[in-house]
C-alpha atoms as a PDB file:
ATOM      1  CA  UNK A   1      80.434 -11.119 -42.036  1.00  0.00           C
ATOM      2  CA  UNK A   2      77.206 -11.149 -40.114  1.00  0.00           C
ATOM      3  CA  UNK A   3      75.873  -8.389 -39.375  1.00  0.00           C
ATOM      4  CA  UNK A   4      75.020  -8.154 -34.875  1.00  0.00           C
ATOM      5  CA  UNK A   5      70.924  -7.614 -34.566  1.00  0.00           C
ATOM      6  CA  UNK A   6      70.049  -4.263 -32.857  1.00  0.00           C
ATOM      7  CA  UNK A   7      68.700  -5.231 -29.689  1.00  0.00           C
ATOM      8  CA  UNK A   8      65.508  -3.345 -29.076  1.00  0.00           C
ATOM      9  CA  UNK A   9      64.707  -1.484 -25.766  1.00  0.00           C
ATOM     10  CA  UNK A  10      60.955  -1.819 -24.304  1.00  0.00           C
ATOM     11  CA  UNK A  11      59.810   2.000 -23.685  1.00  0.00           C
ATOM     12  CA  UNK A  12      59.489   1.365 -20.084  1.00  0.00           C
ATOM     13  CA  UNK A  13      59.992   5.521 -19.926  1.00  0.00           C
ATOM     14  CA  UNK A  14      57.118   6.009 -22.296  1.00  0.00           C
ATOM     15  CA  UNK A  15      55.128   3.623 -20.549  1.00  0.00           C
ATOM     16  CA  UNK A  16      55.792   5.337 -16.916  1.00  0.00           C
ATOM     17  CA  UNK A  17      54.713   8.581 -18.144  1.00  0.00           C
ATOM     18  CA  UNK A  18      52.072   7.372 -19.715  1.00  0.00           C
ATOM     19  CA  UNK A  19      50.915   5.650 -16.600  1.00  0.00           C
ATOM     20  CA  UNK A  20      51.203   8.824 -14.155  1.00  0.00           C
ATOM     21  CA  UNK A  21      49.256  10.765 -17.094  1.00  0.00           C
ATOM     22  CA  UNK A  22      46.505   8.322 -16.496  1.00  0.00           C
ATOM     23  CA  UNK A  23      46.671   8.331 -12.948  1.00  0.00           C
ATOM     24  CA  UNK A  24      46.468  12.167 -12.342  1.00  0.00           C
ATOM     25  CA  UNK A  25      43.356  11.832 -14.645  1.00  0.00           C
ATOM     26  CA  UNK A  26      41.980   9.624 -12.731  1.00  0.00           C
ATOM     27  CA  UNK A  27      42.900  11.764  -9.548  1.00  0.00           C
ATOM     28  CA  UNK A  28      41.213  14.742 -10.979  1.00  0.00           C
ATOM     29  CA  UNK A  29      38.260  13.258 -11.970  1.00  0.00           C
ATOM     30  CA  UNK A  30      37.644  11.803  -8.903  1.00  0.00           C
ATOM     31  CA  UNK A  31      38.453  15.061  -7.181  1.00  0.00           C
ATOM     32  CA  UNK A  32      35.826  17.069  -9.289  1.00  0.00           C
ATOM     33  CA  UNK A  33      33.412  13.696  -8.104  1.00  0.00           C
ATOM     34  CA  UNK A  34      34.222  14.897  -4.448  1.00  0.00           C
ATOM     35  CA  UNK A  35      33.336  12.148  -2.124  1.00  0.00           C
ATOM     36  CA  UNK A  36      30.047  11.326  -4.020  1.00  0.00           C
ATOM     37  CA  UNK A  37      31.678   8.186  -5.690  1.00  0.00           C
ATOM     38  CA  UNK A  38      32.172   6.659  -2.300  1.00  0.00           C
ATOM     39  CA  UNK A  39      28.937   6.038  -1.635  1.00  0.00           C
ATOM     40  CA  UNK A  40      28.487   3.686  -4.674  1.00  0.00           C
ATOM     41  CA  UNK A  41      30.588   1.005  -2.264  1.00  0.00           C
ATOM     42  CA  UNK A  42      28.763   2.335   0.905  1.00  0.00           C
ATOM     43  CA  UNK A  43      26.287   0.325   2.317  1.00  0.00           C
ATOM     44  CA  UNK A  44      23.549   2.156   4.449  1.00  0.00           C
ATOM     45  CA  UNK A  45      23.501   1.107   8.223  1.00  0.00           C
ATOM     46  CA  UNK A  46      20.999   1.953  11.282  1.00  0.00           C
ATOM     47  CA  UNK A  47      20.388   5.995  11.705  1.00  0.00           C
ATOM     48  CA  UNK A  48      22.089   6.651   8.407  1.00  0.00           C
ATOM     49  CA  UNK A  49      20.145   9.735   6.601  1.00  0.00           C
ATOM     50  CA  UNK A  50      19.100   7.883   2.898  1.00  0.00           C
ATOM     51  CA  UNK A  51      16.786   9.917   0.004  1.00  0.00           C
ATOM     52  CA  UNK A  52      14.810   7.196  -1.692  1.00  0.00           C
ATOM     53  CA  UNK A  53      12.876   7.436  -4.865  1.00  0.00           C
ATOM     54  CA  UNK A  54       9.644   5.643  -4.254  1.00  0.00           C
ATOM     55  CA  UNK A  55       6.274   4.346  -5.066  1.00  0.00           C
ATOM     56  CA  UNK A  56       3.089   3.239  -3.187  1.00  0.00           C
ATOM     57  CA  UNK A  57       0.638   0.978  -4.994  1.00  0.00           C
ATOM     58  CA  UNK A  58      -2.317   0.040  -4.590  1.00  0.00           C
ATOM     59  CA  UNK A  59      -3.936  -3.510  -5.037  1.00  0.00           C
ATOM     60  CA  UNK A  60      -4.203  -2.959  -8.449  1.00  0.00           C
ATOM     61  CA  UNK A  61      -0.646  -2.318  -8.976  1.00  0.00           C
ATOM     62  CA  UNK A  62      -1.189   1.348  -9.876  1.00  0.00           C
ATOM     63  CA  UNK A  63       0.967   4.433  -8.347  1.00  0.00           C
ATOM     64  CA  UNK A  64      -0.693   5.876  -5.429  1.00  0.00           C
ATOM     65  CA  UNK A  65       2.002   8.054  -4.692  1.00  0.00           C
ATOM     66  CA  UNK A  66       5.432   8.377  -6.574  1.00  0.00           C
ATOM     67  CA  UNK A  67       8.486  10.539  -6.851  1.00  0.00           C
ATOM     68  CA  UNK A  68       8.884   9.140 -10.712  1.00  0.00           C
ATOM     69  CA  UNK A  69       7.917  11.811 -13.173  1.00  0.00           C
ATOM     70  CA  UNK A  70       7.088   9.715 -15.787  1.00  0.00           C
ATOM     71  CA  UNK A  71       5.116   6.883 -13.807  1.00  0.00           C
ATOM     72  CA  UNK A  72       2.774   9.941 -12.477  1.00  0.00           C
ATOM     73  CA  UNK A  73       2.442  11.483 -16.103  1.00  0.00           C
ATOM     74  CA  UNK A  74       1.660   7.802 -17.141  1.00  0.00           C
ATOM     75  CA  UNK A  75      -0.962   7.309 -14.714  1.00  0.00           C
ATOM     76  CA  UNK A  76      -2.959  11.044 -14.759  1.00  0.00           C
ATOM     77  CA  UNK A  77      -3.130  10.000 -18.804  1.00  0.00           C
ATOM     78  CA  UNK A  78      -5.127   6.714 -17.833  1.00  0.00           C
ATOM     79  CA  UNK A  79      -7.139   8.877 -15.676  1.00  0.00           C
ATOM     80  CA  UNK A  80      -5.830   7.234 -12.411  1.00  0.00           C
ATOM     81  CA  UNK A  81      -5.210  10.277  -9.569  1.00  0.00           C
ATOM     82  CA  UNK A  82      -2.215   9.522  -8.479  1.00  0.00           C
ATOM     83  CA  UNK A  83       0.252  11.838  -6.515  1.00  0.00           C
ATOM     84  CA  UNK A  84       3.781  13.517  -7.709  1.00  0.00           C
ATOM     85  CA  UNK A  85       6.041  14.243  -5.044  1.00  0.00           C
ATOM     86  CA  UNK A  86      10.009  14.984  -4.225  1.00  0.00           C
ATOM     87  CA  UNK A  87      12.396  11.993  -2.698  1.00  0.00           C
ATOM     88  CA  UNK A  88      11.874  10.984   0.368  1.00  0.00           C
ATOM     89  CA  UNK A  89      14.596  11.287   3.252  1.00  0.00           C
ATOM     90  CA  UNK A  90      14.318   8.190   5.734  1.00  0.00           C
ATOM     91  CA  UNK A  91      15.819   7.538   8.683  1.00  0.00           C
ATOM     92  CA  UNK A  92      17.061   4.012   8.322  1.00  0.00           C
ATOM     93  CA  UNK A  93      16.025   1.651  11.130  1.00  0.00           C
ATOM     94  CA  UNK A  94      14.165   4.043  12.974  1.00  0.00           C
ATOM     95  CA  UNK A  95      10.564   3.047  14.452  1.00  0.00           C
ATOM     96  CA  UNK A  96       8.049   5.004  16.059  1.00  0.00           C
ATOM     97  CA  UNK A  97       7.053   7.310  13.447  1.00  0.00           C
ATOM     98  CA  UNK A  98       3.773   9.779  13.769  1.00  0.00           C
ATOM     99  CA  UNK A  99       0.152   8.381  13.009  1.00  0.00           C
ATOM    100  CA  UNK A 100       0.615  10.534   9.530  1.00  0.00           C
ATOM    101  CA  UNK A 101       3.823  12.222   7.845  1.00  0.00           C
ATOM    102  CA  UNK A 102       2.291  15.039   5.566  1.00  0.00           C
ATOM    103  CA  UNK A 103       3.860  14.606   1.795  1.00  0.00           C
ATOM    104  CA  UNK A 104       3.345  18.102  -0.398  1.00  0.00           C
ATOM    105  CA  UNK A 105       2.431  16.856  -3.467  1.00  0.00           C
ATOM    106  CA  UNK A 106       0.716  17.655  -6.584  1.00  0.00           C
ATOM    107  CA  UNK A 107      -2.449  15.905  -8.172  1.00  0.00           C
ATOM    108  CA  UNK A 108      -3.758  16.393 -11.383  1.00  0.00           C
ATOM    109  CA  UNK A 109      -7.209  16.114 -10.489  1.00  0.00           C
ATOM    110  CA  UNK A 110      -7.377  16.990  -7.131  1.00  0.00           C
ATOM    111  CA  UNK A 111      -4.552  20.248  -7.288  1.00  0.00           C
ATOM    112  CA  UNK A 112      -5.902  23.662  -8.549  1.00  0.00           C
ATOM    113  CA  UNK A 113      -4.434  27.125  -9.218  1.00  0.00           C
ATOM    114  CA  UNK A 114      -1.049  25.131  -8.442  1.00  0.00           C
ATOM    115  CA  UNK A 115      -1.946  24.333  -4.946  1.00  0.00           C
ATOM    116  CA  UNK A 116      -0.419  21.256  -3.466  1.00  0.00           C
ATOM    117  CA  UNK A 117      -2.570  18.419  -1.701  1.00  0.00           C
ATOM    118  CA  UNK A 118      -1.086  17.120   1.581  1.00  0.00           C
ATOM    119  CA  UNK A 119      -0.938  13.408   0.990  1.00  0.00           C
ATOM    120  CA  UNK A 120      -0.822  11.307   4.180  1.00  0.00           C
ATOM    121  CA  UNK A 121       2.222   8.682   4.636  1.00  0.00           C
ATOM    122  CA  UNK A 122       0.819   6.583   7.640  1.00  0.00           C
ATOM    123  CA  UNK A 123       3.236   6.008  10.164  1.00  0.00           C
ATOM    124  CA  UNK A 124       3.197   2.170   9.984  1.00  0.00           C
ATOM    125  CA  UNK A 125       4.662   3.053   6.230  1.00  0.00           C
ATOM    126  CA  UNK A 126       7.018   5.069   6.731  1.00  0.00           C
ATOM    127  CA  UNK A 127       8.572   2.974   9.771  1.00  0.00           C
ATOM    128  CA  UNK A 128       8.769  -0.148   7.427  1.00  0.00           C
ATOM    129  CA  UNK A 129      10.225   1.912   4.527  1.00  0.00           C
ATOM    130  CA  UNK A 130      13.143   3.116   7.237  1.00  0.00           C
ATOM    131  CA  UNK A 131      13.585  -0.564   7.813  1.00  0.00           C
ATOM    132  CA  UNK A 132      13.761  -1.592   4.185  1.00  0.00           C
ATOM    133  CA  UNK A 133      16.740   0.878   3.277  1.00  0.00           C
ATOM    134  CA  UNK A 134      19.389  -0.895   5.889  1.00  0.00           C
ATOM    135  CA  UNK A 135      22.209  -3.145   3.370  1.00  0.00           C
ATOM    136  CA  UNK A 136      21.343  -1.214   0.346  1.00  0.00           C
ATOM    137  CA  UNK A 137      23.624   0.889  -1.829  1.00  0.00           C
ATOM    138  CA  UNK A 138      23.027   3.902  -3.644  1.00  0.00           C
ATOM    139  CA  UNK A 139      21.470   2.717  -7.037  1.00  0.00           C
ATOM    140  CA  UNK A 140      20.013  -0.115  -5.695  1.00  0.00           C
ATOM    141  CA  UNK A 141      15.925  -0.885  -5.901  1.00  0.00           C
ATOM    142  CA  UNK A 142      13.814  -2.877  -4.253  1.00  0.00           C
ATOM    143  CA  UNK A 143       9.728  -4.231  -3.800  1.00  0.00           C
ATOM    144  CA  UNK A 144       8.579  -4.166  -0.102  1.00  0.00           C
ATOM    145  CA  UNK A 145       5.360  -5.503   1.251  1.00  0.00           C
ATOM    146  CA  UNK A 146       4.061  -3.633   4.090  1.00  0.00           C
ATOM    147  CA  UNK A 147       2.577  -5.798   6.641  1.00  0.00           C
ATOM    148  CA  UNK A 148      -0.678  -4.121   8.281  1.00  0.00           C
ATOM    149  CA  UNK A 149      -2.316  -5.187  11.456  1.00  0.00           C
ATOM    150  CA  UNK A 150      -5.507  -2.744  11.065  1.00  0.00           C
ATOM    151  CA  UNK A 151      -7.811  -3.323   7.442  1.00  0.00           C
ATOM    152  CA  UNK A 152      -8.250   0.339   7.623  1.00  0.00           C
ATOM    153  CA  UNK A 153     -11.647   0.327   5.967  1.00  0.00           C
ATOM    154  CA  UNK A 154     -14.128   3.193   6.235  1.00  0.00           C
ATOM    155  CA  UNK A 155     -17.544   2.795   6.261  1.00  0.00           C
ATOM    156  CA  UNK A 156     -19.770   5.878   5.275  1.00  0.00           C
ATOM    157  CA  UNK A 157     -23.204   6.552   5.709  1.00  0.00           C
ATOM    158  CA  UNK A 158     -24.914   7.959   2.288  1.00  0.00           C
ATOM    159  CA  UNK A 159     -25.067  11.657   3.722  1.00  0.00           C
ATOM    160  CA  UNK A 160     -21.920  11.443   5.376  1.00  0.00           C
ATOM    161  CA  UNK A 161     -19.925  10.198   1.787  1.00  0.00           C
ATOM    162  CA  UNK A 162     -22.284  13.387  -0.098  1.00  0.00           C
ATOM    163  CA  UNK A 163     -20.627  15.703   2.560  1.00  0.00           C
ATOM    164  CA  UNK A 164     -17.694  15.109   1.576  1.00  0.00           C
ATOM    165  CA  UNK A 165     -17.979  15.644  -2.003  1.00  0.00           C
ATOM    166  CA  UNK A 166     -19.119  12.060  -2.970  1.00  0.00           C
ATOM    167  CA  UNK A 167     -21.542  11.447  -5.612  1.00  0.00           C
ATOM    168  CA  UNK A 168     -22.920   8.185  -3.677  1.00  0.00           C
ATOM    169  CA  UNK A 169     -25.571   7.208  -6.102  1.00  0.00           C
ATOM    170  CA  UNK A 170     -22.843   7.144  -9.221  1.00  0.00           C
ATOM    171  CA  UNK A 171     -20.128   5.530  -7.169  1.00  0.00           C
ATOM    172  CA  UNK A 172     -19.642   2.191  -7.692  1.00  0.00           C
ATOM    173  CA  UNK A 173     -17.181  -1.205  -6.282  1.00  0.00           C
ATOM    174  CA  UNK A 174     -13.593  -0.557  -7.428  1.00  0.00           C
ATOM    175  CA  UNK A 175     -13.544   3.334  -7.540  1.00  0.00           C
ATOM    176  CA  UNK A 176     -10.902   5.480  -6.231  1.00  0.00           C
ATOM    177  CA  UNK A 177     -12.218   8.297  -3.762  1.00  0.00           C
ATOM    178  CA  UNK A 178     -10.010  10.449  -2.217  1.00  0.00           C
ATOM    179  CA  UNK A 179     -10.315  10.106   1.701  1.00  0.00           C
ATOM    180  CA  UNK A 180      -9.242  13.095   4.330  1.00  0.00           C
ATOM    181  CA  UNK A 181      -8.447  12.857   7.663  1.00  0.00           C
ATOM    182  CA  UNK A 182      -6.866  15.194   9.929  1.00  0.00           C
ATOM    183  CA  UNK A 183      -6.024  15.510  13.967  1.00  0.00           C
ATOM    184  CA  UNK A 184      -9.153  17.225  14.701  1.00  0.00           C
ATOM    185  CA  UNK A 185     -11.744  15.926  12.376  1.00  0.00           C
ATOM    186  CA  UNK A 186     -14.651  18.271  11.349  1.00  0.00           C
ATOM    187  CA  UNK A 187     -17.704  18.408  13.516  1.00  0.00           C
ATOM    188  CA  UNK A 188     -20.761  19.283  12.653  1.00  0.00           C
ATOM    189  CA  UNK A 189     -23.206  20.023  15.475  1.00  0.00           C
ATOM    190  CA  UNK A 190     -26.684  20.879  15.313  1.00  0.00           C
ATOM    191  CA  UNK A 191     -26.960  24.248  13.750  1.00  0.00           C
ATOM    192  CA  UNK A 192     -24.802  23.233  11.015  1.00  0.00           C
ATOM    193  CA  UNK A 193     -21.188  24.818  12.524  1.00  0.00           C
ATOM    194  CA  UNK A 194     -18.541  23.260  12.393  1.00  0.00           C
ATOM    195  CA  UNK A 195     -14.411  23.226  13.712  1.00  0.00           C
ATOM    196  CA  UNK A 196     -11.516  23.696  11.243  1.00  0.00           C
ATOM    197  CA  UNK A 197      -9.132  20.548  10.895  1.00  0.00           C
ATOM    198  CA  UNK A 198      -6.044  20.270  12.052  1.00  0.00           C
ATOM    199  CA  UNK A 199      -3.219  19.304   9.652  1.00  0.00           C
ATOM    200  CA  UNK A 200      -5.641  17.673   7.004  1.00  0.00           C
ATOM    201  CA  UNK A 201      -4.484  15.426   4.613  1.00  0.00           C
ATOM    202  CA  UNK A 202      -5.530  12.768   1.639  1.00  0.00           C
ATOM    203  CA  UNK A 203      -4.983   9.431   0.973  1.00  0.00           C
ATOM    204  CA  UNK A 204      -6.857   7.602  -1.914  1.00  0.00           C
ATOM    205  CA  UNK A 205      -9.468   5.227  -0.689  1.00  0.00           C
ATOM    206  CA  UNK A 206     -10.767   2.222  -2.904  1.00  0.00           C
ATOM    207  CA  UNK A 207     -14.457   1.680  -2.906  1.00  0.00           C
ATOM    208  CA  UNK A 208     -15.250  -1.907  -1.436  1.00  0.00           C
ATOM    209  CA  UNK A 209     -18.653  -2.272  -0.498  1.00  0.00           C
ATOM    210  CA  UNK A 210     -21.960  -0.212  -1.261  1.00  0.00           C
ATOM    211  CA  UNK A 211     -25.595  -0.730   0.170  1.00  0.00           C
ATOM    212  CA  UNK A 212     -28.806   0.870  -0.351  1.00  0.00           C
ATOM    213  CA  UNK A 213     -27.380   3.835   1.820  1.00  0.00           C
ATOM    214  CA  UNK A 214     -23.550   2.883   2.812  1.00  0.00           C
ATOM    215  CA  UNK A 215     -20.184   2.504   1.425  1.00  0.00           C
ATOM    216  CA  UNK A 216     -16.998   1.028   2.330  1.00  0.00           C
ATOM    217  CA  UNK A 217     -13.638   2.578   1.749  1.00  0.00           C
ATOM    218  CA  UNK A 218     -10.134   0.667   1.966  1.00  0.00           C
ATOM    219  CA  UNK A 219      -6.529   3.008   1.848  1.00  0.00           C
ATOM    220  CA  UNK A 220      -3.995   0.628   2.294  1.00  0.00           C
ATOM    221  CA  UNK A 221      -1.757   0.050  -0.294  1.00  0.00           C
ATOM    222  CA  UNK A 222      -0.277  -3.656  -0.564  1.00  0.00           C
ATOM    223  CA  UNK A 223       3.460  -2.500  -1.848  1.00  0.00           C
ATOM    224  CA  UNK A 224       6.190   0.292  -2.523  1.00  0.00           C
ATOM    225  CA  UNK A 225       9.288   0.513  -4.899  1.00  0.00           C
ATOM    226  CA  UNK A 226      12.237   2.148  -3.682  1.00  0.00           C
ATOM    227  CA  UNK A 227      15.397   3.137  -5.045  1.00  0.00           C
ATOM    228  CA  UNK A 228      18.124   4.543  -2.686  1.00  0.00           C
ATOM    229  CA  UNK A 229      19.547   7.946  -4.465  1.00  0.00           C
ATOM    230  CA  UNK A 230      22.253   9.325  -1.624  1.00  0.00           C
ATOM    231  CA  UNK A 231      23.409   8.253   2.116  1.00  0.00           C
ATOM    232  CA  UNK A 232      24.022  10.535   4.715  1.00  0.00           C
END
C-alpha cells in the first residue's frame, strides 16, 4: 500500500510578516529621513530657494572661486589664489540682480590674521547661475557658460597699478592680480587725501596687455560648475 505524499503548505504567514517587518523598516527609516528624500525626485522650478556648490573659472580652467574644499586646497598648493567660500543660495529664475553680490571668503594669499576677503559675484553671474538651476535635481551638476556683453578689461596707468599694490615693472602677460572695486571708488585729490570705499570687494584680474607705462586687466571668467545640494 502506497503511502499518500504530504502535501506541503507555502508559508504565506511567514512571508506576510516578514513583509510588514520590512515595510515598517522602511517606514522608519524614511521617517528619521524626514522629508529630505523627497527632494531627490523634486525638480527645481522658477522662485524655488536652491544651495548650489559651485565654481568660477577662469580662461585657463583654474578655480577662481569655489565652495569645494579640496579644489581650493589643490589650487593654493600650485600657487594659484583662488577663493574658498560656503554654498551659494540662488533664487532660481530670478533676474535683475545688483552690479556686485559680496561673497565672504577666504584666500590663502590675500587673507591674514583670519580675515575674510569680500570677493565680488557680478550681477550678470549670479542672474545666469539663477537661470541655470531651473529642471535640476538635488545631486545633479552641471558646466554653464556665461555669456558677457561688456570685455570688462581695465587698463592702468603705471602709477595708478603701483598704487594699488602692483609691482608694474615685474608683472608680466598672463598674471593674476587681484582687482578691487567698490561703490565709491577711492579718490585721491591733490594733497594726497582721499575717501573711504564703500562696500569694497576683489575679483582676480588676468594681466592682458603691458606697455612701456600701462597694463591691461581682464576679470571675467568664461565658466562655472554647479551642483544643486537642497531645494527650498
Amino acid at each position: 500500500m502506497k503511502k499518500e505524499k504530504k502535501k506541503e503548505v507555502f508559508p504565506w504567514k511567514k512571508v506576510f510578516v516578514i513583509a510588514v517587518g520590512v515595510v515598517f523598516v522602511a517606514m522608519m527609516v524614511l521617517s528619521a529621513m524626514g522629508m529630505s528624500w523627497l527632494q531627490s525626485f523634486r525638480t527645481v522650478m522658477a522662485n524655488d530657494s536652491v544651495t548650489i556648490d559651485f565654481t568660477l573659472r577662469d580662461p585657463n580652467g583654474q578655480p577662481v572661486i569655489t565652495s569645494d574644499q579640496n579644489l581650493y586646497q589643490t589650487a593654493v598648493t600650485q600657487g594659484y589664489p583662488s577663493f574658498l567660500t560656503q554654498p551659494l543660495t540662488v533664487r532660481a529664475g530670478y533676474v535683475g540682480n545688483p552690479a556686485f553680490t559680496d561673497l565672504p571668503a577666504e584666500n590663502y594669499y590675500l587673507s591674514r590674521e583670519g580675515i575674510q576677503e569680500d570677493f565680488g559675484l557680478l550681477g550678470l553671474e549670479l542672474d545666469e547661475l539663477d537661470a541655470a538651476v531651473i529642471g535640476m535635481k538635488v545631486g545633479d551638476t552641471k558646466t554653464i557658460h556665461f555669456n558677457y556683453t561688456d570685455p570688462l578689461i581695465m587698463t592702468e596707468k603705471d602709477y595708478e597699478f603701483t598704487a594699488m599694490g602692483g609691482n608694474f615693472t615685474t608683472t608680466e602677460i598672463g598674471d593674476v592680480i587681484p582687482v578691487g572695486f567698490s561703490e565709491t571708488p577711492m579718490i585721491q585729490g591733490l594733497q594726497g587725501s582721499n575717501s573711504t570705499p564703500t562696500n569694497p570687494v576683489v575679483r582676480l584680474g588676468i594681466v592682458i596687455n603691458k606697455t612701456a607705462d600701462t597694463i591691461q586687466l581682464q576679470h571675467r571668467y568664461p565658466s562655472a560648475d554647479i551642483t544643486v545640494r537642497a531645494i527650498q
